[in-house]
PDB file of N, CA and C in Angstrom:
ATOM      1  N   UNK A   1     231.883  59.547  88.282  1.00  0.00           N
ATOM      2  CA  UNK A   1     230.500  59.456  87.907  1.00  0.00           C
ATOM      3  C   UNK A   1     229.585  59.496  89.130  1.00  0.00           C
ATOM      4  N   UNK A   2     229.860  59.151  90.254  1.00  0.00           N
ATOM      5  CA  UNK A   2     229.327  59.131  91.329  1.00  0.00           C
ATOM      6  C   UNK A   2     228.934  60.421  91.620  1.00  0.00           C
ATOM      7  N   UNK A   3     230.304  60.955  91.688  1.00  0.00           N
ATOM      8  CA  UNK A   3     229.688  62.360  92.383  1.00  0.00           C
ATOM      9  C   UNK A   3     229.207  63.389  91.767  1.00  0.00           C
ATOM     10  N   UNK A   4     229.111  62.780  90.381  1.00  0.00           N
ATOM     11  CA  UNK A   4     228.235  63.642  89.448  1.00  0.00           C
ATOM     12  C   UNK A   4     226.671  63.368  89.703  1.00  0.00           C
ATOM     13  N   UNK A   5     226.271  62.066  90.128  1.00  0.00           N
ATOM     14  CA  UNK A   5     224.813  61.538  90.990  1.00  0.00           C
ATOM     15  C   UNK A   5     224.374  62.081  91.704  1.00  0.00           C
ATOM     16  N   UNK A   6     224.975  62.267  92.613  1.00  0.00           N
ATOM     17  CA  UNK A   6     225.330  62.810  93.750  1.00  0.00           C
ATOM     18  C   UNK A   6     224.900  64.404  93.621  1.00  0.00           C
ATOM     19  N   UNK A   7     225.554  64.851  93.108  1.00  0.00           N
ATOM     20  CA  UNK A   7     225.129  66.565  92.574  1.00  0.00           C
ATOM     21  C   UNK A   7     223.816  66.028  91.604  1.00  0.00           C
ATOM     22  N   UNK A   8     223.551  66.102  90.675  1.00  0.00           N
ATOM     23  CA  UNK A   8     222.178  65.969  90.279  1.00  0.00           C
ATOM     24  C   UNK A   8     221.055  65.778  91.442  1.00  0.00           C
ATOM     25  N   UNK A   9     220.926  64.857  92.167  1.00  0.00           N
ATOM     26  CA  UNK A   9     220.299  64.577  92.943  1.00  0.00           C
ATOM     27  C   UNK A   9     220.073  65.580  94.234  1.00  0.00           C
ATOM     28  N   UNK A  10     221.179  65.894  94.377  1.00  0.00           N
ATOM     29  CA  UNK A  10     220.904  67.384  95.414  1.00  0.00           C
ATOM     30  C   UNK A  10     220.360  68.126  94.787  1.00  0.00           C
ATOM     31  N   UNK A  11     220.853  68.682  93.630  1.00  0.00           N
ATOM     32  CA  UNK A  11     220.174  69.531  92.577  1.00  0.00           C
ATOM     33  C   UNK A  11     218.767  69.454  92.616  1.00  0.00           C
ATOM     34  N   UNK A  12     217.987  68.304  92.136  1.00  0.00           N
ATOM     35  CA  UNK A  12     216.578  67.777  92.274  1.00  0.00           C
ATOM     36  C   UNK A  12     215.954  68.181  93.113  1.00  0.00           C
ATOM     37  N   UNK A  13     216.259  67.720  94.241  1.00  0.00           N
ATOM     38  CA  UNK A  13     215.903  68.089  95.619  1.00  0.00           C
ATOM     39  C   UNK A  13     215.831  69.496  96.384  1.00  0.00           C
ATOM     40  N   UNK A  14     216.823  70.117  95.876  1.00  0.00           N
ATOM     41  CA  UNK A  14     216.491  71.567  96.282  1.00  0.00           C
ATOM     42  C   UNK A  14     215.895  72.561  95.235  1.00  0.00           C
ATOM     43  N   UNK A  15     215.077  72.124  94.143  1.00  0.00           N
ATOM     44  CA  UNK A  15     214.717  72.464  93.056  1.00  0.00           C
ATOM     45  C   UNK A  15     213.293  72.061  93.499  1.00  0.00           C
ATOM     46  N   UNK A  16     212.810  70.573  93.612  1.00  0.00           N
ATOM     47  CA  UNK A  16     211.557  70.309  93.968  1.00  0.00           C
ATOM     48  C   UNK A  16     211.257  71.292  95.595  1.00  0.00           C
ATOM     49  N   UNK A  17     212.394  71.208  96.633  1.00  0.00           N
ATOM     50  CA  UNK A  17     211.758  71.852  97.880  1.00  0.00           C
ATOM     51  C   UNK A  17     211.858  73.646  97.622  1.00  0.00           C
ATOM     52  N   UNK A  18     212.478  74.216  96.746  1.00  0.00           N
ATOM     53  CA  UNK A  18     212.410  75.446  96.190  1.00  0.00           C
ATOM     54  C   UNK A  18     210.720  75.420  95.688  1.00  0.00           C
ATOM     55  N   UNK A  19     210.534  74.746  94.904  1.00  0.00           N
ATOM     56  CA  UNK A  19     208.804  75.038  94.255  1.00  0.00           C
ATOM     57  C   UNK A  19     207.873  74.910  95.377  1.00  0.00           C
ATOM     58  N   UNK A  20     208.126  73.978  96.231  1.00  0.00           N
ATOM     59  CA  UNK A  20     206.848  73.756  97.253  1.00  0.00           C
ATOM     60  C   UNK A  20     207.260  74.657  98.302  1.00  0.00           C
ATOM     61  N   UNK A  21     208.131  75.654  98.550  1.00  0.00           N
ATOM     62  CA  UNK A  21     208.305  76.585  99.044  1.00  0.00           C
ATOM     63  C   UNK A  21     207.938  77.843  98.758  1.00  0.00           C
ATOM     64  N   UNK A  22     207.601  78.310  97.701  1.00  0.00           N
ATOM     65  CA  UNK A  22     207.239  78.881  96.572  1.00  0.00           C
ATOM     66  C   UNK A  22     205.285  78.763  96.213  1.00  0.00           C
ATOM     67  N   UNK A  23     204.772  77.340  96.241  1.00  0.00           N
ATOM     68  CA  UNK A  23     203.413  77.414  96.776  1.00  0.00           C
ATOM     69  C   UNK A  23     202.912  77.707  97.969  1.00  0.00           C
ATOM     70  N   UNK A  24     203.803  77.509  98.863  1.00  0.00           N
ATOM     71  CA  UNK A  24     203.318  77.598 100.228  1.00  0.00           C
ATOM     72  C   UNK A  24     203.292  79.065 100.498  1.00  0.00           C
ATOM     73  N   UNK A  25     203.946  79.832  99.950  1.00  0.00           N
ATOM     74  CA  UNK A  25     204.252  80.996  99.833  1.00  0.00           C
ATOM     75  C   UNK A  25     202.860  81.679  99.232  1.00  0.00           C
ATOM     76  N   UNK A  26     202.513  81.583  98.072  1.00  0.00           N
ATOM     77  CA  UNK A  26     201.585  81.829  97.651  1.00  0.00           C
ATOM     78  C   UNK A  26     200.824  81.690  98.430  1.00  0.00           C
ATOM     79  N   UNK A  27     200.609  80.592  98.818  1.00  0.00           N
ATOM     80  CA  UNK A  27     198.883  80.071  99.577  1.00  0.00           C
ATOM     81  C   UNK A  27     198.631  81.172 100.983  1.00  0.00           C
ATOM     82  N   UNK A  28     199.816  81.387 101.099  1.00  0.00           N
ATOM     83  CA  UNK A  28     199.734  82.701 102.429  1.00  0.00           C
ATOM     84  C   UNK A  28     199.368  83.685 101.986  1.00  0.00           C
ATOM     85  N   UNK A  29     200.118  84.046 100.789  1.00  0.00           N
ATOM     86  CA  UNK A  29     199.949  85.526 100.302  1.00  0.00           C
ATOM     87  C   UNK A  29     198.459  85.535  99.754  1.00  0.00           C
ATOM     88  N   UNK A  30     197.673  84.806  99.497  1.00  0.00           N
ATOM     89  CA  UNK A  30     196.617  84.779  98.896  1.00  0.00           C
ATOM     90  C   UNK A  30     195.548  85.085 100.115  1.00  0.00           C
ATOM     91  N   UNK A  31     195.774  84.494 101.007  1.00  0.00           N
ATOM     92  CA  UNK A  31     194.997  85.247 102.549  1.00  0.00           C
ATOM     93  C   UNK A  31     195.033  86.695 102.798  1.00  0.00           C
ATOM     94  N   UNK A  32     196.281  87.464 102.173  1.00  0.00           N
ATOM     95  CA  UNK A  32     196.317  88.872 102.490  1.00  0.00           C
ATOM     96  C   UNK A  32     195.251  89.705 102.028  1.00  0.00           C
ATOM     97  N   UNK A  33     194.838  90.776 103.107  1.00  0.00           N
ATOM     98  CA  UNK A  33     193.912  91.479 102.366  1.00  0.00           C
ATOM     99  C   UNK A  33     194.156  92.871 102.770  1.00  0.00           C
ATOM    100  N   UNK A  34     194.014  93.536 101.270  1.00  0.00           N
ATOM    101  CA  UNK A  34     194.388  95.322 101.613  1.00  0.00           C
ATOM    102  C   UNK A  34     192.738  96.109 101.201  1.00  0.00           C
ATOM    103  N   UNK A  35     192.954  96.547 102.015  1.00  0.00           N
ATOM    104  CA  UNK A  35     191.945  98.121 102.318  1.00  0.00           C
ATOM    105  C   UNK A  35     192.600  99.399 102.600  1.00  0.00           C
ATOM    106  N   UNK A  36     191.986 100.327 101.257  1.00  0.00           N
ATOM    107  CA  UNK A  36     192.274 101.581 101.449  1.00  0.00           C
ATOM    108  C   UNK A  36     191.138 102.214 102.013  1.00  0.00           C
ATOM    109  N   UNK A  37     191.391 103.144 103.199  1.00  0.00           N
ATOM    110  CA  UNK A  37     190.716 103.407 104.039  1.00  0.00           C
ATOM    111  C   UNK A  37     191.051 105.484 103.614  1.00  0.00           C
ATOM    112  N   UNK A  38     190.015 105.889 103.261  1.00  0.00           N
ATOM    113  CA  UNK A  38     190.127 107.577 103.138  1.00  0.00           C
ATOM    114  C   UNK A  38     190.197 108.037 104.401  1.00  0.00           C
ATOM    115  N   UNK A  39     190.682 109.478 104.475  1.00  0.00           N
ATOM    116  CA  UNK A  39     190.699 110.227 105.270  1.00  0.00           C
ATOM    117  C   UNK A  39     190.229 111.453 105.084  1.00  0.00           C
ATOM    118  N   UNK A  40     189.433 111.814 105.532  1.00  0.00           N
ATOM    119  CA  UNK A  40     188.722 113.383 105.340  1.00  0.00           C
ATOM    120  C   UNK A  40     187.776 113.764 106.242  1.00  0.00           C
ATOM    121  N   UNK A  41     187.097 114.656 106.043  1.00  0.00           N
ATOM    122  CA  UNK A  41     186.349 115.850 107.392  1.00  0.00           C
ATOM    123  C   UNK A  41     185.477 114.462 107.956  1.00  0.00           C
ATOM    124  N   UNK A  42     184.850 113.235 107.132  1.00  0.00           N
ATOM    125  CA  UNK A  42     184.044 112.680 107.751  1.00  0.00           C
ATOM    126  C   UNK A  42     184.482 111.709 108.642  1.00  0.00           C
ATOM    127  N   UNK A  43     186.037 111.345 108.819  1.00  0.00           N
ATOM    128  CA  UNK A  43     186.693 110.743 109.886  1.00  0.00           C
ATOM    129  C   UNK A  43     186.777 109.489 108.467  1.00  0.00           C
ATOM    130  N   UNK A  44     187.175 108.416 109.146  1.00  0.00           N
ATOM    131  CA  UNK A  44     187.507 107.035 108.275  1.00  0.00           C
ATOM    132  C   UNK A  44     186.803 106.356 107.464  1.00  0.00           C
ATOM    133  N   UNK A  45     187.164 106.179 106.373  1.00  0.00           N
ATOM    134  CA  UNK A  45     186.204 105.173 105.181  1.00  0.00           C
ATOM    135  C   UNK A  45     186.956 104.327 104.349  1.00  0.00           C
ATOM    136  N   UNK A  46     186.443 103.269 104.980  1.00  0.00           N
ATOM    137  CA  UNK A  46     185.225 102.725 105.368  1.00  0.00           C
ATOM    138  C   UNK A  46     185.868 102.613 107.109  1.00  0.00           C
ATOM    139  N   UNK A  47     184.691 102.737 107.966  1.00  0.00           N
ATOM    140  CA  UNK A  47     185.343 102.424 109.529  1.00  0.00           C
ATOM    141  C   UNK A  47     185.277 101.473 110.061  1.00  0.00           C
ATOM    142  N   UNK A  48     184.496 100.550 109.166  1.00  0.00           N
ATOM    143  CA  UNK A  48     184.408  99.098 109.677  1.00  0.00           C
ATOM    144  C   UNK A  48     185.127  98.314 109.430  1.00  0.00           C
ATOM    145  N   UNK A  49     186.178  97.266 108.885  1.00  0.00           N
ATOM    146  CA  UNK A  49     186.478  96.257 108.286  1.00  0.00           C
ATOM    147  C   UNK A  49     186.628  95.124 109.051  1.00  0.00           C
ATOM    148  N   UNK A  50     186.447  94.066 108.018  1.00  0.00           N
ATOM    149  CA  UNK A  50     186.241  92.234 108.829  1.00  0.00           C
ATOM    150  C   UNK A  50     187.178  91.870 108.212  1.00  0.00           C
ATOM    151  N   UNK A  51     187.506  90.639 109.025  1.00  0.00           N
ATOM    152  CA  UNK A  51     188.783  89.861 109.033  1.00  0.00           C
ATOM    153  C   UNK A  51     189.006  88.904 109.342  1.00  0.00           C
ATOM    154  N   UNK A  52     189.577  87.829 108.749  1.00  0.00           N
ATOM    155  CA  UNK A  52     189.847  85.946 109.783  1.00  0.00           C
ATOM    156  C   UNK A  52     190.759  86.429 110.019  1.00  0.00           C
ATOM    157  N   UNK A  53     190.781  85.557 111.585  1.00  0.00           N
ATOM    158  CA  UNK A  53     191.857  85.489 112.841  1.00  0.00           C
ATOM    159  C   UNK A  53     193.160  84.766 111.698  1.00  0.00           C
ATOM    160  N   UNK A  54     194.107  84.975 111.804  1.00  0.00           N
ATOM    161  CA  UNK A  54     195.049  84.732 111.137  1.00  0.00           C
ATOM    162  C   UNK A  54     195.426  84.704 109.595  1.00  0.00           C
ATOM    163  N   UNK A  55     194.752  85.972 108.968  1.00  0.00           N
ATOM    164  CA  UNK A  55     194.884  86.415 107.858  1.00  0.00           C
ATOM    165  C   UNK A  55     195.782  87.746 107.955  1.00  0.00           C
ATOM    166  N   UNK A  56     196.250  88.666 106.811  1.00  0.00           N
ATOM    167  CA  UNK A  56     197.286  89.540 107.046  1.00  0.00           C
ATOM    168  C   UNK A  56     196.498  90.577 106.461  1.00  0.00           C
ATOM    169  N   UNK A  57     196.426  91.721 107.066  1.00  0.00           N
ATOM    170  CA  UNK A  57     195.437  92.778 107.038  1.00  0.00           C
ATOM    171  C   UNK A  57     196.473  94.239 106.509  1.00  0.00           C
ATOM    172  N   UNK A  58     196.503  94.321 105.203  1.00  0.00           N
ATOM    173  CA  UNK A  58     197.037  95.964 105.114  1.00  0.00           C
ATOM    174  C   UNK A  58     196.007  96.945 104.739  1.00  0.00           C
ATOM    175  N   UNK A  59     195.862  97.701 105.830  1.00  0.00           N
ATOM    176  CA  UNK A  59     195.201  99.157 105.547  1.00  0.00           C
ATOM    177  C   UNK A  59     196.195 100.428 105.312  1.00  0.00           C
ATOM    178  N   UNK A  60     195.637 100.952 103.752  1.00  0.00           N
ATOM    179  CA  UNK A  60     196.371 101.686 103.530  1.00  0.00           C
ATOM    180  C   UNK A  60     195.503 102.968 103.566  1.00  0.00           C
ATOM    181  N   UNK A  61     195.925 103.658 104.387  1.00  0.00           N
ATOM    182  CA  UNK A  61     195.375 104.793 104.938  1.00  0.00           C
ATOM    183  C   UNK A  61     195.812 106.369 103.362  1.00  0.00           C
ATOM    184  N   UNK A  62     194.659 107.229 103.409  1.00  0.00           N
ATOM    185  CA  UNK A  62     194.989 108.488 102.961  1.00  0.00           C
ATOM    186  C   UNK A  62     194.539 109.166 103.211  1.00  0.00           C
ATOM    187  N   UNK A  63     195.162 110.710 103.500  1.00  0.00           N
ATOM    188  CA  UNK A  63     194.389 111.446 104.154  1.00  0.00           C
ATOM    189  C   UNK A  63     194.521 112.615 102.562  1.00  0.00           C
ATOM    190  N   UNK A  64     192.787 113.216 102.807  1.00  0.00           N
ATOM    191  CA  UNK A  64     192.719 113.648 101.704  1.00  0.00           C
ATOM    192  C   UNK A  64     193.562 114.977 101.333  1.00  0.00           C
ATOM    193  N   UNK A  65     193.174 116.103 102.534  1.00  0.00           N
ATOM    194  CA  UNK A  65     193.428 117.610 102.686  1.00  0.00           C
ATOM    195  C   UNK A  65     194.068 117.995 103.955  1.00  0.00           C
ATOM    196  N   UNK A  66     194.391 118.803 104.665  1.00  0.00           N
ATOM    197  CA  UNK A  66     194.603 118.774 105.961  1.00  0.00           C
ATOM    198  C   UNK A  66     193.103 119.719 106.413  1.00  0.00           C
ATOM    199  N   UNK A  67     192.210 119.878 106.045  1.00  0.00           N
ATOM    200  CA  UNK A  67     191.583 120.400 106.592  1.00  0.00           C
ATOM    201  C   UNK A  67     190.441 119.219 107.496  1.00  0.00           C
ATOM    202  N   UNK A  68     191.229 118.471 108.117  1.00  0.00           N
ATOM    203  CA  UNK A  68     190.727 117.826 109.995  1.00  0.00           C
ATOM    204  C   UNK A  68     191.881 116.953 110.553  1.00  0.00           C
ATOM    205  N   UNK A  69     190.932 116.229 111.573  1.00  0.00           N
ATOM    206  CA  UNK A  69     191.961 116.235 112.525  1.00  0.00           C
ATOM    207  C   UNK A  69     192.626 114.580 112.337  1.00  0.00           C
ATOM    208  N   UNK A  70     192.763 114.368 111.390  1.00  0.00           N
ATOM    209  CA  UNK A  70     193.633 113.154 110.722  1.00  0.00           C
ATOM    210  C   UNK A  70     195.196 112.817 110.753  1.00  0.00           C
ATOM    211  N   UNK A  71     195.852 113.567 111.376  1.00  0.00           N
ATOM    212  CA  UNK A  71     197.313 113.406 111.088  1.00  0.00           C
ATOM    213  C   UNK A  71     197.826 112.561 111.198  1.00  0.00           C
ATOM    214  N   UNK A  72     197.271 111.742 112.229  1.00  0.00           N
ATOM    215  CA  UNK A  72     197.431 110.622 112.878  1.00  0.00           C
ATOM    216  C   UNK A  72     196.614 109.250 112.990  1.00  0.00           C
ATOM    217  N   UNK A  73     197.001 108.398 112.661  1.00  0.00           N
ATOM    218  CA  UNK A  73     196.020 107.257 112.945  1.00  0.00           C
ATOM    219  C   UNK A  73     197.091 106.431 114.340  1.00  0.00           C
ATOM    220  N   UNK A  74     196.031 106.022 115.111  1.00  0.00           N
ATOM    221  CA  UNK A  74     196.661 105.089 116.532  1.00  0.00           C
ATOM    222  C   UNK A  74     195.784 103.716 116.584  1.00  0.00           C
ATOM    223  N   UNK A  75     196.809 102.692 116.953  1.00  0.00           N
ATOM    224  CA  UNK A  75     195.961 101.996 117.553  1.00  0.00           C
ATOM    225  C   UNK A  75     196.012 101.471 118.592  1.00  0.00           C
ATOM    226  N   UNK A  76     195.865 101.380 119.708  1.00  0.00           N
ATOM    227  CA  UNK A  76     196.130 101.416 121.185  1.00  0.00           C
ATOM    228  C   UNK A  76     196.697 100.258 121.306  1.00  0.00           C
ATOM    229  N   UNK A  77     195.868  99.170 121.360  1.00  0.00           N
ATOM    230  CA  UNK A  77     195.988  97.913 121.204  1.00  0.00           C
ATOM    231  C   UNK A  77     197.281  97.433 121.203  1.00  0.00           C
ATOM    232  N   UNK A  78     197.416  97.854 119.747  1.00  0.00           N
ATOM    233  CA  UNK A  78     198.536  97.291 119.312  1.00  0.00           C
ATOM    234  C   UNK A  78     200.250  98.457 119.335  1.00  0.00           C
ATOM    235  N   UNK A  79     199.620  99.162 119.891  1.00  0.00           N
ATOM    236  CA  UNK A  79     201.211 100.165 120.339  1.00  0.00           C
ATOM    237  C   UNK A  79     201.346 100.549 118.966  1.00  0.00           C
ATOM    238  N   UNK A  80     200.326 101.467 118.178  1.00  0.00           N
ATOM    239  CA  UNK A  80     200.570 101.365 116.279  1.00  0.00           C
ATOM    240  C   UNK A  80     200.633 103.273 116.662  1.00  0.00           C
ATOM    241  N   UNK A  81     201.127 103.777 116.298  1.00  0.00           N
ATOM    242  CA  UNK A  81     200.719 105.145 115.931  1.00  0.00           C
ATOM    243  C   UNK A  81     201.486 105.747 114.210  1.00  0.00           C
ATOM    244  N   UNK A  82     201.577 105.992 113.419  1.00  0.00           N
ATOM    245  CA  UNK A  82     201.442 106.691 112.264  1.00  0.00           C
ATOM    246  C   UNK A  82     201.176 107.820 111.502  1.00  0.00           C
ATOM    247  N   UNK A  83     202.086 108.684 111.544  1.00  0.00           N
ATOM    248  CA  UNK A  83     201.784 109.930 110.953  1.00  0.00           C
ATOM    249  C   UNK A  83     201.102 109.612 109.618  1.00  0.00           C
ATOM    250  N   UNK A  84     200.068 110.760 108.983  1.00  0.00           N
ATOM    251  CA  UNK A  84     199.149 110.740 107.869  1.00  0.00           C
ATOM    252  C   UNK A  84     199.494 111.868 107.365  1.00  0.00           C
ATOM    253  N   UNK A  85     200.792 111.801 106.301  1.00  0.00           N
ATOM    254  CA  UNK A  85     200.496 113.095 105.809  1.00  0.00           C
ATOM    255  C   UNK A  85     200.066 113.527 104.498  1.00  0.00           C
ATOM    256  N   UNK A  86     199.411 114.592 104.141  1.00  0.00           N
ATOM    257  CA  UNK A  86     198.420 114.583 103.499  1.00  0.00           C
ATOM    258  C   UNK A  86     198.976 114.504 101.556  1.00  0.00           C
ATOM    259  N   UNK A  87     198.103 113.245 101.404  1.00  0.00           N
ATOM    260  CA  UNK A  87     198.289 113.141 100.014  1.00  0.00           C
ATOM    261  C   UNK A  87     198.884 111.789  99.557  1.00  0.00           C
ATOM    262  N   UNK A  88     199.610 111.206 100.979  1.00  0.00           N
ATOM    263  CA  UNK A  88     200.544 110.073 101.107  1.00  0.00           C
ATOM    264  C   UNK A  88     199.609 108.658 101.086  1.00  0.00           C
ATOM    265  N   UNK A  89     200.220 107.672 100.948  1.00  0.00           N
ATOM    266  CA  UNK A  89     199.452 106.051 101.748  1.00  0.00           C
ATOM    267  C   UNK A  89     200.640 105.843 102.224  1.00  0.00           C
ATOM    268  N   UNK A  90     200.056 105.380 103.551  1.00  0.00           N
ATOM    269  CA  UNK A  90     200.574 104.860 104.742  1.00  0.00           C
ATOM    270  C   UNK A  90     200.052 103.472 104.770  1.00  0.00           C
ATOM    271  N   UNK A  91     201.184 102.622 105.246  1.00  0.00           N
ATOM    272  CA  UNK A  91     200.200 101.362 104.979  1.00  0.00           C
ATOM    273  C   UNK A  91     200.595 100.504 106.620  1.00  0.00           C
ATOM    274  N   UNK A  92     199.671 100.123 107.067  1.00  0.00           N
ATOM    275  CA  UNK A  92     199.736  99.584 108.154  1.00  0.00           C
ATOM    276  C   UNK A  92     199.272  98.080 107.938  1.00  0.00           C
ATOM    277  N   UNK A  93     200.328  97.116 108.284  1.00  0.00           N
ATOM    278  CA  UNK A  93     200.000  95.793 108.365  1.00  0.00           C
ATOM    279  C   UNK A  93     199.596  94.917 109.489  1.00  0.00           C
ATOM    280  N   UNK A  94     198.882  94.099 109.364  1.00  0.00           N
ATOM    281  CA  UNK A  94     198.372  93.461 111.129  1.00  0.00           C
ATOM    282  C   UNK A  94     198.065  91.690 110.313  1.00  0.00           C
ATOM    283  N   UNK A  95     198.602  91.370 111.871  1.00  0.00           N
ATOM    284  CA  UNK A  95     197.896  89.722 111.363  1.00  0.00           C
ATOM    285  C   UNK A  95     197.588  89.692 112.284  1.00  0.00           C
ATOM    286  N   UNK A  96     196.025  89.601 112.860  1.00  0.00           N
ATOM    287  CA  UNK A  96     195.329  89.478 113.680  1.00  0.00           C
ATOM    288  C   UNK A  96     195.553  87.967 114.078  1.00  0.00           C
ATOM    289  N   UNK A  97     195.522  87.386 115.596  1.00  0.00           N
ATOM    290  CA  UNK A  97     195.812  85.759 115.731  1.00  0.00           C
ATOM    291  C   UNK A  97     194.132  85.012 116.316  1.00  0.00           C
ATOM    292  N   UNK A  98     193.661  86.403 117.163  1.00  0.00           N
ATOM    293  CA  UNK A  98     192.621  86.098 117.502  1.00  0.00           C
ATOM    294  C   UNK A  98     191.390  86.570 117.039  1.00  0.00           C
ATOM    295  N   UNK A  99     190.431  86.130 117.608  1.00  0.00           N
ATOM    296  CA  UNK A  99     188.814  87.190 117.624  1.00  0.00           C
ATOM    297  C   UNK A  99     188.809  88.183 118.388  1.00  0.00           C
ATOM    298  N   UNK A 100     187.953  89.254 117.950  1.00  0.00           N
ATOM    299  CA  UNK A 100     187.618  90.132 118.536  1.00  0.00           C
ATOM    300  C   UNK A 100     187.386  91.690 118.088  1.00  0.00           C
ATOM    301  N   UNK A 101     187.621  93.268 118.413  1.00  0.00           N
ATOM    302  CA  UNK A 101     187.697  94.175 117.883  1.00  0.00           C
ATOM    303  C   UNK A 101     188.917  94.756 118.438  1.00  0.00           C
ATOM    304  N   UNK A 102     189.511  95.578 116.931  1.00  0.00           N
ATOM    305  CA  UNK A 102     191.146  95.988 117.258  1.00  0.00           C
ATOM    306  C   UNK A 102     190.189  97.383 116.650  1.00  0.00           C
ATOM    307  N   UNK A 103     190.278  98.392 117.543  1.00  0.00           N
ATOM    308  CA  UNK A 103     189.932  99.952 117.298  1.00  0.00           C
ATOM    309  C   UNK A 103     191.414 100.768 117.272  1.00  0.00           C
ATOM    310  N   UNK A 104     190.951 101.782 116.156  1.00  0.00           N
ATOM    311  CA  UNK A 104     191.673 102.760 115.764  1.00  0.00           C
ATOM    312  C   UNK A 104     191.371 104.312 115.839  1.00  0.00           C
ATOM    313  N   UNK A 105     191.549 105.328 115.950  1.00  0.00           N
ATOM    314  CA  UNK A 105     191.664 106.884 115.992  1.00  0.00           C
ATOM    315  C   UNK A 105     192.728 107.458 116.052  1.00  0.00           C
ATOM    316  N   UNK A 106     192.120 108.138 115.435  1.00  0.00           N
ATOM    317  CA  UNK A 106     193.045 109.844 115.094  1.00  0.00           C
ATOM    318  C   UNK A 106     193.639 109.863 116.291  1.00  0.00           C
ATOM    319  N   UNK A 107     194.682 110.944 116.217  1.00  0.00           N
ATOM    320  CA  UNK A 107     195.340 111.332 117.236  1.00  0.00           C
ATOM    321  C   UNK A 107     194.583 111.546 118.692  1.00  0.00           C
ATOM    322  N   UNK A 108     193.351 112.599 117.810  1.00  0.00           N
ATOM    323  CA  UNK A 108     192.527 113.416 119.232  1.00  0.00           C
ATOM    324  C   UNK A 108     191.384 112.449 119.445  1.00  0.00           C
ATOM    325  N   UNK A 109     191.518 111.371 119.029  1.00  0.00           N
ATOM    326  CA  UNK A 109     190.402 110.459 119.147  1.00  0.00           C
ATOM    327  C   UNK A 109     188.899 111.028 118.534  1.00  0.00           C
ATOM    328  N   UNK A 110     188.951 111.897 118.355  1.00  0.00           N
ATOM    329  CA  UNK A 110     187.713 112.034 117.169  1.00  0.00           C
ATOM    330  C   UNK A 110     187.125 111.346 116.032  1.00  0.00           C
ATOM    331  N   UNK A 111     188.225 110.880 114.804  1.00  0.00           N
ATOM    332  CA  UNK A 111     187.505 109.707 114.272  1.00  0.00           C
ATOM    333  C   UNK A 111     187.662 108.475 114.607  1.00  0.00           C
ATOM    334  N   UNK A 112     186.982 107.506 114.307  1.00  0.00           N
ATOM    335  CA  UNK A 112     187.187 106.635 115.267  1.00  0.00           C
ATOM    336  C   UNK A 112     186.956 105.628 113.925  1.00  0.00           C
ATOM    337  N   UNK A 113     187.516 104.091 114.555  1.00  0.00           N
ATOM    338  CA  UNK A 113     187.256 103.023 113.626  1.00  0.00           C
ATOM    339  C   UNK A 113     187.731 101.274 114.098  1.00  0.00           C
ATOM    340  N   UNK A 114     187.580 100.480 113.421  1.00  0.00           N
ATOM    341  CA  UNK A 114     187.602  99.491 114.263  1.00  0.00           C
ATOM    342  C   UNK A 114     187.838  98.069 112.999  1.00  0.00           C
ATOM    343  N   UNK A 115     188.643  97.228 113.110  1.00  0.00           N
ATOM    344  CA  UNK A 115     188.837  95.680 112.566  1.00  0.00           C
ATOM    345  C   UNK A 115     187.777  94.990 113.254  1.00  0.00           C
ATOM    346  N   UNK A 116     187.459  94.322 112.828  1.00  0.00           N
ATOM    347  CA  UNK A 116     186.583  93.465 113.654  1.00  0.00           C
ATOM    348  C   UNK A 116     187.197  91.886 113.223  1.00  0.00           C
ATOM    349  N   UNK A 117     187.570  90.913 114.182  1.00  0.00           N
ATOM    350  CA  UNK A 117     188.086  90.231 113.534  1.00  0.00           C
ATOM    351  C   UNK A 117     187.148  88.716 114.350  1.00  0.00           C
ATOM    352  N   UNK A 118     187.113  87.896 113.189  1.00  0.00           N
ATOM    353  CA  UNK A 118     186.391  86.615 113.320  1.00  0.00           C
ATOM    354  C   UNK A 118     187.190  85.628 113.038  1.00  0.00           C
ATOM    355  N   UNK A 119     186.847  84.373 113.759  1.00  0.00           N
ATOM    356  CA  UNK A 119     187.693  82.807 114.277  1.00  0.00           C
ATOM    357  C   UNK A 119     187.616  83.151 112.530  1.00  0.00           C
ATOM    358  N   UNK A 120     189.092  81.974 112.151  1.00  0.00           N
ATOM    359  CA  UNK A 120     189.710  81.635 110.776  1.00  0.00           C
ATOM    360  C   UNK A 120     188.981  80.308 110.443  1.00  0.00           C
TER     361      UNK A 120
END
């Protein structure tokens, strides 16, 4: 009978720390934020986006046509480069830790764009 206690009680316990593992989980995922960002002759849209310092940032990129110079999205910064090929989402994830601006462009640096990211 004991060690039937014994098991229940572990049971309990990794059942209650399973659920609060499971909110905590949530409460992160609920910080995430996605932006689809177009691609076409006019370079990036939207080219701005904001952000708290330690939130999780997916931009999902599409490029519309191949007619410009989109193939590529880079981001220096962060050592990111990404082929765009046309018709696809590409999705690029970032968790920014600090403030500041994380800029992005095309391959040839022609369009241009930028995170802007603010204290959490």
């Amino acid at each position: 009978m004991t060690k039937f206690k014994i098991f229940l009680t572990l049971t309990a316990v990794i059942v209650i720390a399973g659920g609060a593992f499971g909110v905590m989980t949530a409460v992160v995922e609920a910080h995430t934020r996605t932006v689809k960002v177009k691609v076409d002759k006019s370079g990036f849209s939207p080219s701005s986006i904001d952000i708290e310092a330690g939130h999780k940032l997916n931009l999902v990129f599409n490029r519309a046509n191949d007619k410009n110079c989109g193939s590529k999205v880079v981001f220096t910064k962060l050592g990111i480069s990404k082929a765009l090929p046309v018709g696809k989402d590409v999705v690029v994830s970032i968790t920014p830790t600090e403030s500041g601006q994380i800029s992005f462009a095309c391959g040839m640096g022609m369009y241009k764009g930028s995170i802007v990211v603010s204290e959490g």
